[in-house]
N, C-alpha and C. Protein backbone atom coordinates (compact mmCIF):
# COMPACT_ATOMS: atom_id res chain seq x y z
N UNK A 1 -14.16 -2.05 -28.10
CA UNK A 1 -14.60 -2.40 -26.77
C UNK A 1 -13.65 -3.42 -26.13
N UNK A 2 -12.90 -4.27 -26.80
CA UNK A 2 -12.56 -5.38 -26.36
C UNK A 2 -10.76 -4.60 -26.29
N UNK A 3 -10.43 -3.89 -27.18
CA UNK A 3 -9.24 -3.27 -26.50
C UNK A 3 -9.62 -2.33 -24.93
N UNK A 4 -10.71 -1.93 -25.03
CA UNK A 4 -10.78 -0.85 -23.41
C UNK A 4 -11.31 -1.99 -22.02
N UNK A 5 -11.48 -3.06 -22.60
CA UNK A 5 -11.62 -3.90 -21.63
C UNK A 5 -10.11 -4.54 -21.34
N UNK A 6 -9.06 -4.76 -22.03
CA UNK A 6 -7.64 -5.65 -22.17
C UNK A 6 -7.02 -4.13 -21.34
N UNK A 7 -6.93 -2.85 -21.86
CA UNK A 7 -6.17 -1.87 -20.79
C UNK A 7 -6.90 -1.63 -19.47
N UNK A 8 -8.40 -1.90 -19.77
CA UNK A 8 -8.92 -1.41 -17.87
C UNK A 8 -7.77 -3.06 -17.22
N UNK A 9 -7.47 -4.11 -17.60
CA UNK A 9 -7.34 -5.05 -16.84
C UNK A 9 -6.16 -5.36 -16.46
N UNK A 10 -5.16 -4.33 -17.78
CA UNK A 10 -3.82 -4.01 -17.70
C UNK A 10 -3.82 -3.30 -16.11
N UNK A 11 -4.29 -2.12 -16.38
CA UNK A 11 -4.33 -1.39 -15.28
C UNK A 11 -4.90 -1.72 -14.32
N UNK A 12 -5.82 -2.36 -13.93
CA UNK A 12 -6.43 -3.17 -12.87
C UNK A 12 -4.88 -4.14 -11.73
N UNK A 13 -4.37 -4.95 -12.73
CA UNK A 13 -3.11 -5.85 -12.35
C UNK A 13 -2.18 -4.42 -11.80
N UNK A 14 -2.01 -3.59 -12.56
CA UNK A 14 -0.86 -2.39 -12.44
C UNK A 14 -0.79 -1.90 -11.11
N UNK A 15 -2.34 -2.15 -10.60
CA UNK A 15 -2.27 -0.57 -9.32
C UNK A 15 -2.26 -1.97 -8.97
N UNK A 16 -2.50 -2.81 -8.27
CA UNK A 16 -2.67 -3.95 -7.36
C UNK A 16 -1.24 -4.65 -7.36
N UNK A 17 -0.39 -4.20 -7.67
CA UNK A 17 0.93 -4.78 -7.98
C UNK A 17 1.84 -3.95 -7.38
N UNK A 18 1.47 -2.64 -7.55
CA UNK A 18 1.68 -0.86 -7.39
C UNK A 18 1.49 -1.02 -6.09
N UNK A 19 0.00 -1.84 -5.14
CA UNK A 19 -0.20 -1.65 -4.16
C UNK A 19 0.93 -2.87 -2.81
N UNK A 20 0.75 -3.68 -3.52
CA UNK A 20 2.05 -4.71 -2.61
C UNK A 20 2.97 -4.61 -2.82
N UNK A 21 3.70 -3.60 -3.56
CA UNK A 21 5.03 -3.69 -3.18
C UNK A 21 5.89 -3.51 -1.80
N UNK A 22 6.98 -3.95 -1.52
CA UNK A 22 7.72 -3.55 -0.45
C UNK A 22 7.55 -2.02 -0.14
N UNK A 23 7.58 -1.97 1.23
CA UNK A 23 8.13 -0.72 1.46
C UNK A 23 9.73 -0.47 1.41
N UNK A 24 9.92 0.78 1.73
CA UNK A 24 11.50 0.59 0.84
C UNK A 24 11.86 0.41 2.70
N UNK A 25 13.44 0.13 3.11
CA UNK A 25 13.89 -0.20 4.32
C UNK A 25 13.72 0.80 5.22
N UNK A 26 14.16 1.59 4.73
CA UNK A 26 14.07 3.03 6.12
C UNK A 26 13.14 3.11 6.38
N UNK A 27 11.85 3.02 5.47
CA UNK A 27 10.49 2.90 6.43
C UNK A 27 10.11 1.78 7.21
N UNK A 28 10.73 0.84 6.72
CA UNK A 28 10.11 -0.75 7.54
C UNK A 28 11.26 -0.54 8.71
N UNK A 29 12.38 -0.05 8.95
CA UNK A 29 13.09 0.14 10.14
C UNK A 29 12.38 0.87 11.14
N UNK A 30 12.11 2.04 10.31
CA UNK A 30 11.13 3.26 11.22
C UNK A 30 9.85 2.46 11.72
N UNK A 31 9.05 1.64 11.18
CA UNK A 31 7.92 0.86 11.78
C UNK A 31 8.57 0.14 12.44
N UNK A 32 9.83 -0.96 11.96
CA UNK A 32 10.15 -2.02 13.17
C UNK A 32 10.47 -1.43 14.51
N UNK A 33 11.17 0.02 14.53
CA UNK A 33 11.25 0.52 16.14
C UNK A 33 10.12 0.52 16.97
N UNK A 34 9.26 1.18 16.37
CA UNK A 34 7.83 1.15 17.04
C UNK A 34 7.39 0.16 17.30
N UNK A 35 7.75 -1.08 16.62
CA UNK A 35 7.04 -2.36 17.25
C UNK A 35 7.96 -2.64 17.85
N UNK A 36 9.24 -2.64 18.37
CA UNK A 36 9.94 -2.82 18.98
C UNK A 36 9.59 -2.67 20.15
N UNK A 37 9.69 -0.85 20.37
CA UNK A 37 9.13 -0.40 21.53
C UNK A 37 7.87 -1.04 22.14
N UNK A 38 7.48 -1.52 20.95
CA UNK A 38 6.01 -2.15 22.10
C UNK A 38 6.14 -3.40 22.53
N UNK A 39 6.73 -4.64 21.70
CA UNK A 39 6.66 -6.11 21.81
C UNK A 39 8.03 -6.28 22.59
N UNK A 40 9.58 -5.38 22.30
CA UNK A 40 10.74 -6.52 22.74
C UNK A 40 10.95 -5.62 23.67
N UNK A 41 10.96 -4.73 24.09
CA UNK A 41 11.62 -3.72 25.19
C UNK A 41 11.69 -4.58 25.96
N UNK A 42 10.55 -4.73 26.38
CA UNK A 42 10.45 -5.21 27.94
C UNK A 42 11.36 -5.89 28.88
N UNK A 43 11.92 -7.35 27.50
CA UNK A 43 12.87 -8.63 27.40
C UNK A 43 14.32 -8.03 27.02
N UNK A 44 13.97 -7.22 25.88
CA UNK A 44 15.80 -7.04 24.97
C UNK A 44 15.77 -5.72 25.50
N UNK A 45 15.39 -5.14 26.14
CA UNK A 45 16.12 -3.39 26.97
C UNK A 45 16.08 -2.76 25.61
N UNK A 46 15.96 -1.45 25.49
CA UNK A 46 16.69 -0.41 24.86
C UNK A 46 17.46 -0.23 23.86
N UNK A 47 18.94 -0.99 24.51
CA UNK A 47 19.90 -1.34 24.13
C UNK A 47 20.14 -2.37 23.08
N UNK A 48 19.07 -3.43 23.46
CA UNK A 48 19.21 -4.63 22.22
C UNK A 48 20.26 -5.79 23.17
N UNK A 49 20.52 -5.18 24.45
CA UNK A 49 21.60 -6.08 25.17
C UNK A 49 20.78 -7.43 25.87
N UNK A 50 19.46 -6.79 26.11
CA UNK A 50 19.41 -8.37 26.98
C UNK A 50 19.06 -8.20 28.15
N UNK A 51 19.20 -8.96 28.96
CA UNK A 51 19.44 -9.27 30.28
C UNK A 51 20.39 -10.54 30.35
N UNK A 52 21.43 -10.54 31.24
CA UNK A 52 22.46 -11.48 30.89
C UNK A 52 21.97 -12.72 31.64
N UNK A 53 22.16 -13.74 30.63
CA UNK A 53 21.70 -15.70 31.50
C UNK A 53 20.11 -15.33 31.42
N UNK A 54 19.02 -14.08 30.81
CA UNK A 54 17.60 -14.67 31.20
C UNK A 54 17.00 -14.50 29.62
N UNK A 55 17.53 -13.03 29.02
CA UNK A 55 16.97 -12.60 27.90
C UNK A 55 18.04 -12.47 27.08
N UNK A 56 18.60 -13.05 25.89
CA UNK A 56 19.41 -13.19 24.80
C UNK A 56 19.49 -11.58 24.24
N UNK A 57 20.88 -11.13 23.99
CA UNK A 57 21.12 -9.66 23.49
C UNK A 57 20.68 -10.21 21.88
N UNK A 58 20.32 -8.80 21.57
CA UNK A 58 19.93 -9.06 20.07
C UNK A 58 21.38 -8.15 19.41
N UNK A 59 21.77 -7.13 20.11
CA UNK A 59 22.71 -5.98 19.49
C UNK A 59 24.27 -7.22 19.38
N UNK A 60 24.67 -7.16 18.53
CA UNK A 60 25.74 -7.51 17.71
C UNK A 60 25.55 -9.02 18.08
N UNK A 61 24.53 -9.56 17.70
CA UNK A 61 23.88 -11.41 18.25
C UNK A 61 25.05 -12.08 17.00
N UNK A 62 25.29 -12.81 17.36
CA UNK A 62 25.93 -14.33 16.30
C UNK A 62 24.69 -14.88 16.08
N UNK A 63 23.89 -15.05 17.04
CA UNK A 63 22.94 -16.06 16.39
C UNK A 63 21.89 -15.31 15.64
N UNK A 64 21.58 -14.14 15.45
CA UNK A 64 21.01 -13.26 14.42
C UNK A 64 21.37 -13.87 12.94
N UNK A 65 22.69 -13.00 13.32
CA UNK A 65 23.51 -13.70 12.22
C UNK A 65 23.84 -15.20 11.33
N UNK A 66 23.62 -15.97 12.63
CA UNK A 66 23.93 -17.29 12.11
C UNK A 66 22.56 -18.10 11.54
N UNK A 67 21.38 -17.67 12.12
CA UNK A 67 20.13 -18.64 12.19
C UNK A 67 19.08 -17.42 11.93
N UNK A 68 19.05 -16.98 10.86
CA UNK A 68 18.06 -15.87 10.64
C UNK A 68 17.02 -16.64 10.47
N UNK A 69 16.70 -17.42 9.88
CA UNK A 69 15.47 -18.12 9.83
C UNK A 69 14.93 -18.75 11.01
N UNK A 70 15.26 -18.95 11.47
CA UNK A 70 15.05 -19.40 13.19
C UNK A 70 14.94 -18.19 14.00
N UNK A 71 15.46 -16.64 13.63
CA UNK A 71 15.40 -15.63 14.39
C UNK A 71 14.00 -15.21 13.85
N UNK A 72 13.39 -15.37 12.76
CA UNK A 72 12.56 -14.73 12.34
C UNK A 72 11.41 -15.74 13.07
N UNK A 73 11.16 -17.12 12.20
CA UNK A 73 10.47 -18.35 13.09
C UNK A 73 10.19 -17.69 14.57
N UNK A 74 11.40 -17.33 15.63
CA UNK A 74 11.02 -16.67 16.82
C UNK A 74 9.91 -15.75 16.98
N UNK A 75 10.48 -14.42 16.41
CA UNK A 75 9.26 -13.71 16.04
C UNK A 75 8.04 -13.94 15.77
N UNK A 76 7.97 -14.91 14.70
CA UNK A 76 6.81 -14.88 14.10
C UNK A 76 5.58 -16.15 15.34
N UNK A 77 6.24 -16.80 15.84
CA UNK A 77 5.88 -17.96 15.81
C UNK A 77 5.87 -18.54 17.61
N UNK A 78 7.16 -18.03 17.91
CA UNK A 78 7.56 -18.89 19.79
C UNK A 78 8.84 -19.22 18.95
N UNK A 79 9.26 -19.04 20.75
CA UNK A 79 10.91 -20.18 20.82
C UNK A 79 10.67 -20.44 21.85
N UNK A 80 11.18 -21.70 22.40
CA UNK A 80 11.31 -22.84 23.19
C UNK A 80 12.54 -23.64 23.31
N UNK A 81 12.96 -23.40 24.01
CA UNK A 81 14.31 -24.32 24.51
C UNK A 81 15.89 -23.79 24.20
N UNK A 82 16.05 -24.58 24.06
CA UNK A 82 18.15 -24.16 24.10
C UNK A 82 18.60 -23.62 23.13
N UNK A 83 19.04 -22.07 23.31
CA UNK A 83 20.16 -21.76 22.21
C UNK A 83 21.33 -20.71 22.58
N UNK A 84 22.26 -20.59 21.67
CA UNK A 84 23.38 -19.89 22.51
C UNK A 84 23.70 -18.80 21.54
N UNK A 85 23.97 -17.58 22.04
CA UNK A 85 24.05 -16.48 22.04
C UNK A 85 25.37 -15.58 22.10
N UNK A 86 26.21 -15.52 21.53
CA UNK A 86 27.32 -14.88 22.00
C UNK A 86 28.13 -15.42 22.63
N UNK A 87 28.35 -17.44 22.60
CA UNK A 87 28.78 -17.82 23.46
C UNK A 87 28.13 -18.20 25.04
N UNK A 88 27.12 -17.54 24.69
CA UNK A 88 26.42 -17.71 26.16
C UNK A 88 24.72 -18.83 25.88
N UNK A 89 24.69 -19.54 26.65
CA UNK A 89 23.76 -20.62 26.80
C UNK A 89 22.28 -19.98 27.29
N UNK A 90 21.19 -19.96 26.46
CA UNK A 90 19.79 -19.38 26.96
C UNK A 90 18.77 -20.51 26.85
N UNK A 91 18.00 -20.56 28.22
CA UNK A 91 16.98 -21.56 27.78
C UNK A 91 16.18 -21.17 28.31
N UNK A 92 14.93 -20.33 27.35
CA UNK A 92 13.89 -20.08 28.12
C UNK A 92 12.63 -20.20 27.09
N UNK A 93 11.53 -19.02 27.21
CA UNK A 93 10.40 -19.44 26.32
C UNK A 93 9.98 -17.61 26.01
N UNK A 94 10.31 -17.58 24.51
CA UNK A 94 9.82 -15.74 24.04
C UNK A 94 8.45 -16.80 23.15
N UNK A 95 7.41 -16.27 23.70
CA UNK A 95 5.74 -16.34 23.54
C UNK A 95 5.95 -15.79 22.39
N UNK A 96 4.53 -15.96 21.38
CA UNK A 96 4.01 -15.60 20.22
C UNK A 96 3.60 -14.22 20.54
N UNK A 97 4.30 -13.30 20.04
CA UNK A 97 3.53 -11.48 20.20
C UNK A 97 2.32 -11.21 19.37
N UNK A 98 2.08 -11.89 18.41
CA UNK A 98 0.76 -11.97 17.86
C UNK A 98 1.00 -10.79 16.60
N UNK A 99 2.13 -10.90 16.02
CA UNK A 99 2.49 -9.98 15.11
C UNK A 99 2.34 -10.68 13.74
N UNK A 100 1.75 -9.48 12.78
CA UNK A 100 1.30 -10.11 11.52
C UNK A 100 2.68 -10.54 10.57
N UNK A 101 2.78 -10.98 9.39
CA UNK A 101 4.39 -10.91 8.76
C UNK A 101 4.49 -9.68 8.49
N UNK A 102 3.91 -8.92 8.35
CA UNK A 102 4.54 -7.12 8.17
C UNK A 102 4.83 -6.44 9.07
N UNK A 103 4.68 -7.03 9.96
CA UNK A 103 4.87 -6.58 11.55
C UNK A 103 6.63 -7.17 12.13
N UNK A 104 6.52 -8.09 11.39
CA UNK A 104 7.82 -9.35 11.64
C UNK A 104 9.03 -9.08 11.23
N UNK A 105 8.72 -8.34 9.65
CA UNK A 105 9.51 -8.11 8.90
C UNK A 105 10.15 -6.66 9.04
N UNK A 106 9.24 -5.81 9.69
CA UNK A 106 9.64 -4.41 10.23
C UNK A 106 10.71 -4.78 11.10
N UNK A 107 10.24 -5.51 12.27
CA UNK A 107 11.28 -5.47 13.26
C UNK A 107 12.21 -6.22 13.15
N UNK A 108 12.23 -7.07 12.57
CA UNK A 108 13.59 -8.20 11.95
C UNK A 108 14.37 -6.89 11.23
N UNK A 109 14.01 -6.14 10.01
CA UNK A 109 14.70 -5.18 10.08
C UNK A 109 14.98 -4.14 10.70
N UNK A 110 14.47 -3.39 11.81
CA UNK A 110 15.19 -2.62 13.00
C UNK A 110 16.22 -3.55 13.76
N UNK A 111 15.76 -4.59 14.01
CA UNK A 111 16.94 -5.49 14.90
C UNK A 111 18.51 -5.76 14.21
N UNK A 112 18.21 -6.07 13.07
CA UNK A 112 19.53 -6.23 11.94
C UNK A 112 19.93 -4.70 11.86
N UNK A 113 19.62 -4.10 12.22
CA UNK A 113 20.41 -2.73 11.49
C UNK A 113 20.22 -1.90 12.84
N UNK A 114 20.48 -2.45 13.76
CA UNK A 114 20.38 -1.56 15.04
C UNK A 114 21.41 -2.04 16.16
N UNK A 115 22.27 -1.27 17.01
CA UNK A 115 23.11 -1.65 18.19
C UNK A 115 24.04 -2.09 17.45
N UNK A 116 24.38 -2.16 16.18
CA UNK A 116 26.28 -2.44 15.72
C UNK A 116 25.79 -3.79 14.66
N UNK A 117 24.58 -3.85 14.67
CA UNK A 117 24.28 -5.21 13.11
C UNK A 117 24.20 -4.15 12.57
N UNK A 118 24.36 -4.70 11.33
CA UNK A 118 24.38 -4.62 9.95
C UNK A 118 23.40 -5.75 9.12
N UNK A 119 22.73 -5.47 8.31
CA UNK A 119 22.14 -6.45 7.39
C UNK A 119 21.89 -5.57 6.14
N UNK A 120 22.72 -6.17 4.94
CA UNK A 120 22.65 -5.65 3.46
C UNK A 120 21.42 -5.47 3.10
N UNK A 121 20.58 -6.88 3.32
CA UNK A 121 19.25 -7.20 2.75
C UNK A 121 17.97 -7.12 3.64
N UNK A 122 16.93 -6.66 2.48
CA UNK A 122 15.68 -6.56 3.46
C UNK A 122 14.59 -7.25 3.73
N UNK A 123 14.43 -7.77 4.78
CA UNK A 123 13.17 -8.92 5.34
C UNK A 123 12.03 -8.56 4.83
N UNK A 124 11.57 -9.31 3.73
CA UNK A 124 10.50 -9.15 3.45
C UNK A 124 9.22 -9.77 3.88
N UNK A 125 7.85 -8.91 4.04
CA UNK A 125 6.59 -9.56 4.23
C UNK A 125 6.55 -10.70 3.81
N UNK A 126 7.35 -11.68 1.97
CA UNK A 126 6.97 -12.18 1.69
C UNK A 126 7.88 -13.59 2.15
N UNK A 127 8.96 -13.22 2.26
CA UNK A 127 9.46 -13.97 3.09
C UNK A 127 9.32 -14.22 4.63
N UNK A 128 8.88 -13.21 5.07
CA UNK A 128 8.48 -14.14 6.66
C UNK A 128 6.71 -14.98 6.75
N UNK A 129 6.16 -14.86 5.41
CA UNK A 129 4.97 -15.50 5.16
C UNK A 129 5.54 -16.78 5.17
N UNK A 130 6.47 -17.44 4.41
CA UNK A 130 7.01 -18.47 3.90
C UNK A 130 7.28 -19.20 5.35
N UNK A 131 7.66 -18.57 6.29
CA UNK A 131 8.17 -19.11 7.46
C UNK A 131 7.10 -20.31 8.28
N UNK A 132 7.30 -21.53 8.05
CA UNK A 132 6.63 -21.96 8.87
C UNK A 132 6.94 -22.90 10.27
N UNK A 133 5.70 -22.86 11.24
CA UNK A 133 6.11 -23.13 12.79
C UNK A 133 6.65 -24.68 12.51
N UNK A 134 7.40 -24.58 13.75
CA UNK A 134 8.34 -26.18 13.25
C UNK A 134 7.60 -27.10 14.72
């Protein structure tokens, strides 16, 4: 009895472990478009370009690149105030979209791997949990 209780609990941990794993990237890209389309269009166009001097391009960003943790913080959280972009100076206010971290982490990866980024690695749920508002 006491071994079929130690494997139900094996297996208990197994599927629940089974069940949080990552999704693999191509699917969290394929979800981040869709949230894309719904939360950044509006601000980052299509394109990922922007609007020039109002809405910061995300497609081939330095500051993607440079301040991912602060790009994600955005997402997850608000931005407020001054930052520069490609050389170019933005000061405005991108509101909280009310997106969960699996929601965050989708589109952090469509944005990195879309319009000429590149990103090796994949944003995880468990890392944009970690993120906290400053």
């Amino acid at each position: 009895m006491r071994n079929v209780l130690y494997i139900y609990c094996i297996s208990v941990l197994g599927f629940m472990s089974y069940m949080h794993q990552e999704k693999p990237l191509k699917q969290s890209i394929i979800d981040g478009a869709e949230i894309y389309q719904d939360f950044c269009l509006q601000c980052h166009l299509d394109n990922g370009k922007g609007v020039a001097n109002v809405f910061p391009p995300l497609a081939q960003s330095d500051y993607l690149a440079n301040n991912l943790e602060e790009s994600i913080r955005a997402v997850k959280h608000s931005l407020r105030g001054p930052i520069v972009v490609n050389g170019i100076s933005y000061d405005g206010i991108m509101t909280k979209q009310g997106l969960d971290d699996e929601e965050v982490a989708d589109v952090m990866n469509y944005i990195l791997n879309s319009w000429g980024n590149q990103y090796k690695q994949q944003i995880t749920e468990a890392q944009v949990s970690e993120i906290e508002k400053k």
